[in-house]
Protein backbone atom coordinates (compact mmCIF):
# COMPACT_ATOMS: atom_id res chain seq x y z
CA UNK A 1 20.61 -17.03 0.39
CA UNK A 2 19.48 -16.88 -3.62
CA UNK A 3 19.89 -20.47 -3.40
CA UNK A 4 17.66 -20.62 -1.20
CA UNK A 5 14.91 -18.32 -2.18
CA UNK A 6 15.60 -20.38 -5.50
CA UNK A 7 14.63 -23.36 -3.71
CA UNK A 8 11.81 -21.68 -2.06
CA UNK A 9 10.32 -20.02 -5.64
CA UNK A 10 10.47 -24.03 -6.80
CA UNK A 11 8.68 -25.28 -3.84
CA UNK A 12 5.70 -22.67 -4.33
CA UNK A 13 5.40 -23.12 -7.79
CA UNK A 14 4.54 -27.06 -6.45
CA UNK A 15 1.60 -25.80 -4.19
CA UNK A 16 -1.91 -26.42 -5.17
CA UNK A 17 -3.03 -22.72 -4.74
CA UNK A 18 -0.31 -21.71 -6.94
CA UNK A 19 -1.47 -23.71 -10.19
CA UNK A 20 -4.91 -23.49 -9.52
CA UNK A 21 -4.35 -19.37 -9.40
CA UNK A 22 -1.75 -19.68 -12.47
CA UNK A 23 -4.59 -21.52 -14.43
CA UNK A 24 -7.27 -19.55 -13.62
CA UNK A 25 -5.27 -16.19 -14.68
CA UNK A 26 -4.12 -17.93 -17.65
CA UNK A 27 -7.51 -19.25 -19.08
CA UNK A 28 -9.96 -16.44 -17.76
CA UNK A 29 -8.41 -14.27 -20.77
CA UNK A 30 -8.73 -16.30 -23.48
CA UNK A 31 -12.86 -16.92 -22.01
CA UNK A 32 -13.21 -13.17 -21.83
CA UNK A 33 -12.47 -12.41 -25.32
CA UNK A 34 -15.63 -14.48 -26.21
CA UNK A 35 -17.93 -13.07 -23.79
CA UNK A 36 -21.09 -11.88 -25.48
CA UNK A 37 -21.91 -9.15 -22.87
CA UNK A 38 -18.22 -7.15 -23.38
CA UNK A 39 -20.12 -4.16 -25.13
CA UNK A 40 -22.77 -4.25 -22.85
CA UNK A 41 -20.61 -4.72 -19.88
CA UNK A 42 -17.68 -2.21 -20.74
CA UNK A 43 -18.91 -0.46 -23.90
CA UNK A 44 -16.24 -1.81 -25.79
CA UNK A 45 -16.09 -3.97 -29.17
CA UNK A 46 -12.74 -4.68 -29.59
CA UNK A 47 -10.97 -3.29 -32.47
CA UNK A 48 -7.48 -4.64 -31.14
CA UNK A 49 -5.55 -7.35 -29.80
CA UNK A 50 -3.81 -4.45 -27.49
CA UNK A 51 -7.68 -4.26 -25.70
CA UNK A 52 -7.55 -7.27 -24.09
CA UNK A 53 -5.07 -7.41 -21.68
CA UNK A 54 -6.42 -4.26 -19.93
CA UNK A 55 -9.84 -6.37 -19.70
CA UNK A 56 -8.25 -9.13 -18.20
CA UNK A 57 -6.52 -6.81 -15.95
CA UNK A 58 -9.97 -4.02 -15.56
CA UNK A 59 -12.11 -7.04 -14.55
CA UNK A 60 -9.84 -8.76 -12.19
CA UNK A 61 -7.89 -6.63 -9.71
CA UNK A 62 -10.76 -5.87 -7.92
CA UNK A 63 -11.23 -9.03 -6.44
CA UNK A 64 -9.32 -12.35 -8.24
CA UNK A 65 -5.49 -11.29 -8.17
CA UNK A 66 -5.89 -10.03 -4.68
CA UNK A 67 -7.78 -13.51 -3.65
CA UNK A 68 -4.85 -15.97 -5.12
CA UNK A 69 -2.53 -13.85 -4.43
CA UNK A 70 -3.29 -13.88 -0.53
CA UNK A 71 -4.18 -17.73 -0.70
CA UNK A 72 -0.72 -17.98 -2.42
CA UNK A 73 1.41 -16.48 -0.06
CA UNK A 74 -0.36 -17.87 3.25
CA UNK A 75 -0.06 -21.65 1.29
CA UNK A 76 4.16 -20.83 1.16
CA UNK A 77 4.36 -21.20 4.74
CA UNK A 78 1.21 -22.73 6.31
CA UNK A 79 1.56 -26.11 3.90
CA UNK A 80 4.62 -26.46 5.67
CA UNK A 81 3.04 -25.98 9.08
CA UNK A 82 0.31 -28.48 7.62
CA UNK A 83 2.98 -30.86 6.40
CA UNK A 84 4.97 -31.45 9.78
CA UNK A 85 8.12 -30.08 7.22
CA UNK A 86 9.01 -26.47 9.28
CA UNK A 87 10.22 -28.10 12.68
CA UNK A 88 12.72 -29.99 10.11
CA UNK A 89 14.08 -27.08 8.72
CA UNK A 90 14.27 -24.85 11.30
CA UNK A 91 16.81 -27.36 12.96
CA UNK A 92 19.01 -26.87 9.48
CA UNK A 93 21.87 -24.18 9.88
CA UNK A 94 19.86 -21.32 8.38
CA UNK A 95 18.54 -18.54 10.96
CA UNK A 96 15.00 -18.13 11.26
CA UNK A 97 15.34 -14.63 9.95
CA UNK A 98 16.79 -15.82 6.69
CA UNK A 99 14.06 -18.75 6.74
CA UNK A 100 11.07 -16.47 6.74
CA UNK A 101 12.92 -13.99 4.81
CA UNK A 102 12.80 -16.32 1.65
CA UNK A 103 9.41 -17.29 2.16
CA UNK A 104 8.54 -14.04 1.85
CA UNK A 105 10.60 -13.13 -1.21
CA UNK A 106 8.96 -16.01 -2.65
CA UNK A 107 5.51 -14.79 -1.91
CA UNK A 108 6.31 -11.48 -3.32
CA UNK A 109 7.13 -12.71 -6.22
CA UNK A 110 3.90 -13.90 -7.12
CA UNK A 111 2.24 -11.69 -8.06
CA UNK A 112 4.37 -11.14 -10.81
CA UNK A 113 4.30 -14.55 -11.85
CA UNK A 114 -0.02 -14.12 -11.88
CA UNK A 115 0.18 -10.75 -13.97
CA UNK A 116 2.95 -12.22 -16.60
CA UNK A 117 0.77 -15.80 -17.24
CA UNK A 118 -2.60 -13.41 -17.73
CA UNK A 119 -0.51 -10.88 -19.77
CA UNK A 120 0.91 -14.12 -22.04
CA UNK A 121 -2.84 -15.70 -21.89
CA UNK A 122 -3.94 -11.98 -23.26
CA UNK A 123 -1.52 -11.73 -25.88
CA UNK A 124 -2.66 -14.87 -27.33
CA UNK A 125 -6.01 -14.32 -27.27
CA UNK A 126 -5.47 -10.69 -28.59
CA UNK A 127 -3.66 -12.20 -31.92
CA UNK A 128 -7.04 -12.81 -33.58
CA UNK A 129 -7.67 -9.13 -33.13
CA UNK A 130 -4.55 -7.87 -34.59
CA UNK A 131 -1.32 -6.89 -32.28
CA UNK A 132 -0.45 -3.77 -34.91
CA UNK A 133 -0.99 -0.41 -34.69
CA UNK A 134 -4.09 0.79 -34.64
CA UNK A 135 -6.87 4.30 -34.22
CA UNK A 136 -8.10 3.78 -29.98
CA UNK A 137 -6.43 3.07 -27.31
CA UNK A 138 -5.28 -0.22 -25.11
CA UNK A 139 -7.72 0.82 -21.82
CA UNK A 140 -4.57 1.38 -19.84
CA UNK A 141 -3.05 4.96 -21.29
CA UNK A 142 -4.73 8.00 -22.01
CA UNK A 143 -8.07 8.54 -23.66
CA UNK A 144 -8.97 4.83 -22.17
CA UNK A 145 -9.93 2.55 -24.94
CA UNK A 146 -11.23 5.70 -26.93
CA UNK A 147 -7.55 6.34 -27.28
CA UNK A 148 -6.62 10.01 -28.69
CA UNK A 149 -5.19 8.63 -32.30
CA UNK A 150 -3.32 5.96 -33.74
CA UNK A 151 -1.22 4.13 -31.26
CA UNK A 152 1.97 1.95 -32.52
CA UNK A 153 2.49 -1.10 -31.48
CA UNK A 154 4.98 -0.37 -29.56
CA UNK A 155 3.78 1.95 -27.66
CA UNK A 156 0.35 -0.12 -26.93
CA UNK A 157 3.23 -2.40 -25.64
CA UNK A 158 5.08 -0.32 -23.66
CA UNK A 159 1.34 0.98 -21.85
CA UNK A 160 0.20 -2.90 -21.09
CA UNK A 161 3.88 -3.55 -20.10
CA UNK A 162 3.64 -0.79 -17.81
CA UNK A 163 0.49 -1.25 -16.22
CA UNK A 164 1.06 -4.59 -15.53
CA UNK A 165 4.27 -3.89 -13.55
CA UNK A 166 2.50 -1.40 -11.52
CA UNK A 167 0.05 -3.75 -10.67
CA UNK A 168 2.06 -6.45 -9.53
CA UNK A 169 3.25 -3.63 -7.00
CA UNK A 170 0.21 -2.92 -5.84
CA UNK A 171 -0.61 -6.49 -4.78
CA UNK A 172 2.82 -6.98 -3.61
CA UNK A 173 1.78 -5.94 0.23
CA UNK A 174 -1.40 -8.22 0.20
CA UNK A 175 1.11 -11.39 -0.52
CA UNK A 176 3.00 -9.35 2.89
CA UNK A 177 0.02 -9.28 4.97
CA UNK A 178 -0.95 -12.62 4.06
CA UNK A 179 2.39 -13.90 5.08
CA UNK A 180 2.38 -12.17 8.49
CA UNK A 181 -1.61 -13.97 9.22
CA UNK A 182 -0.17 -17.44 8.58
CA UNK A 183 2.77 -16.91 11.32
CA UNK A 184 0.14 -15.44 13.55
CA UNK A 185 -2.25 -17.91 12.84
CA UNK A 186 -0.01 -21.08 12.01
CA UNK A 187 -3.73 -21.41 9.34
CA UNK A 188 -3.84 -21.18 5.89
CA UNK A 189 -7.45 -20.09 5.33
CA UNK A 190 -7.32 -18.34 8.07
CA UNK A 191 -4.58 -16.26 7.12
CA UNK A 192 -6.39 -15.64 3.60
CA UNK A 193 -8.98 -14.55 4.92
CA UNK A 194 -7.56 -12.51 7.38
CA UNK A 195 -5.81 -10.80 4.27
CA UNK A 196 -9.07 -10.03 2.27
CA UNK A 197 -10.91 -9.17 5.16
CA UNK A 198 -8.03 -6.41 5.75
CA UNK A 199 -8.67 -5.48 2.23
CA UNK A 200 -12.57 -5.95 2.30
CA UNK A 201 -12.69 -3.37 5.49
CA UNK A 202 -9.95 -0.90 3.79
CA UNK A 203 -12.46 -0.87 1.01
CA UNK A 204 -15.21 0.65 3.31
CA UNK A 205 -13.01 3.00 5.32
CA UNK A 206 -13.10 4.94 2.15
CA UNK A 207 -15.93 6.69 3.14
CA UNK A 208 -13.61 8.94 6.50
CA UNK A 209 -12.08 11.02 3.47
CA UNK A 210 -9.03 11.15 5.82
CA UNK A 211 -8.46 7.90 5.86
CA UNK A 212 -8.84 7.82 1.95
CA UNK A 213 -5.01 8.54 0.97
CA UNK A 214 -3.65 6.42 3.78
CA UNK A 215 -5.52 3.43 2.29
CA UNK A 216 -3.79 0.35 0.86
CA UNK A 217 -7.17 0.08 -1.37
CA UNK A 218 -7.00 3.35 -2.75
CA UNK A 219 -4.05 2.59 -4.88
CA UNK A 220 -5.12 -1.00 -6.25
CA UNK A 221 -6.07 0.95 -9.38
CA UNK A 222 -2.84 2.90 -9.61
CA UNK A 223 -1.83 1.23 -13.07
CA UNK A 224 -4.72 3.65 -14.38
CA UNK A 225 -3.41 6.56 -12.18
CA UNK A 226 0.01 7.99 -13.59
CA UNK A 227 -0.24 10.86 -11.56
CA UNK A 228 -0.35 9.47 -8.30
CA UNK A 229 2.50 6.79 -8.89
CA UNK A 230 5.00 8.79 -6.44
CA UNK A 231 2.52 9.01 -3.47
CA UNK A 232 0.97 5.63 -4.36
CA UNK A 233 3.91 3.22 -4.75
CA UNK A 234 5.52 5.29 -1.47
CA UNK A 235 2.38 3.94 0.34
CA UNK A 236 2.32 0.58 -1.26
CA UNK A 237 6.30 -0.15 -0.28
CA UNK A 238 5.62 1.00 3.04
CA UNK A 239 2.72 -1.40 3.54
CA UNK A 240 4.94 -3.95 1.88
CA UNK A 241 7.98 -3.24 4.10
CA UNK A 242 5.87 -2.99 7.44
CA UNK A 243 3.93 -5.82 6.91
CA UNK A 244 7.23 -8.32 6.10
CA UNK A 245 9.12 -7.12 9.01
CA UNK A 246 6.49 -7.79 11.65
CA UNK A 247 6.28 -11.55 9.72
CA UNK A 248 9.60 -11.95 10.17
CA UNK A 249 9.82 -10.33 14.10
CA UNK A 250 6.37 -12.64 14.99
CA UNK A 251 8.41 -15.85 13.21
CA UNK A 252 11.25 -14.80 15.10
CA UNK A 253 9.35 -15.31 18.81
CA UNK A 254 6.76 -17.60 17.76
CA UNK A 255 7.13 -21.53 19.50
CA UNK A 256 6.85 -23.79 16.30
């Protein structure tokens, strides 16, 4: 089975979507750094290398990561419905449980793969700034960018390091839902958009306070929210979990 979610984490990294989205996150960080509008946009002149992977991270999880990501993950298994390549495969000796199963540890890991190339892209674009310690903080611990003193290195590290993980967990059940549209739909836009219509109509269910905790959008900041990581990521696995097994039950009775 890790041979063949191996196999599978090759395969995506040879989809179109996939290196179009790994470009764009790692060139959009390097371009922000020399936007003229970052004070007027953020109120921020940046007085660290540290700063700018929370901008690349501030500016895009609203909208970009969650867009390739869902594209992503839909592409793992609908260019193979596009293709003609799943009715070959399923015939292979590997259940259709363990099939879909890959796919979607492949599409999972994505996400990861998105955050670590913008994170590298940041880094590098940062080094003109200075990556030592320094009096503010990264935009990602407390005090925001103000900071509340000198921060080492290290520990401006450790705060982008951690935020980025957390993120990659919060877009971890939009790769899920994605995957389940694309065996509904056998489409690969469609699927996408399924997936960020989902996400566009969590965003205005916001307003039946209720609903507001419940809400896979609520926690898509939770890399700036330390205090609700136990409730959030509880959610966010849940979503992740629920949305993977119906994939793989709808895969399971679907007539390819």
């Amino acid at each position: 089975m890790f041979k063949f979610i191996t196999w599978e984490l090759v395969k995506m990294l040879h989809l179109r979507s996939v290196r179009v989205g790994l470009a764009a996150a790692f060139v959009l960080p390097i371009i922000w750094t020399l936007a003229p509008g970052l004070k007027q946009a953020y109120g921020l002149v940046l007085v660290s290398g540290w700063q700018v992977p929370s901008l690349a991270l501030l500016a895009r999880m609203e909208f970009l990561y969650p867009f390739l990501v869902a594209m992503a993950a839909a592409e793992v298994l609908g260019a193979e419905i596009s293709m003609g390549t799943l009715k070959p495969l399923l015939l292979r000796p590997l259940s259709r449980t363990r099939f879909i199963s890959a796919k979607l540890a492949a599409a999972l890991t994505y996400p990861f793969l998105v955050l670590a190339t913008s994170l590298l892209a940041a880094l590098l674009a940062g080094l003109p700034h200075g990556l030592g310690g320094f009096f503010g903080g990264t935009g990602l611990g407390a005090g925001g960018f103000a900071g509340v003193g000198f921060l080492p290195a290290g520990a401006a590290f450790a705060e982008i390091l951690r935020a980025y993980f957390y993120a990659g967990l919060t877009l971890m059940p939009i790769a899920a839902l994605s995957l389940m549209f694309v065996v509904w739909s056998s489409s690969t836009a469609a699927a996408a958009l399924g997936a960020i219509a989902t996400v566009l109509l969590m965003r205005l269910l916001i307003a039946f306070p209720a609903l507001k905790p419940l809400l896979l959008t609520t926690y898509l900041d939770l890399y700036l929210r330390p205090d609700d990581w136990v409730m959030g990521l509880s959610l966010l696995f849940i979503y992740t979990i629920g949305f993977g097994l119906l994939a793989v039950l709808l895969f399971e009775r679907k007539d390819v």
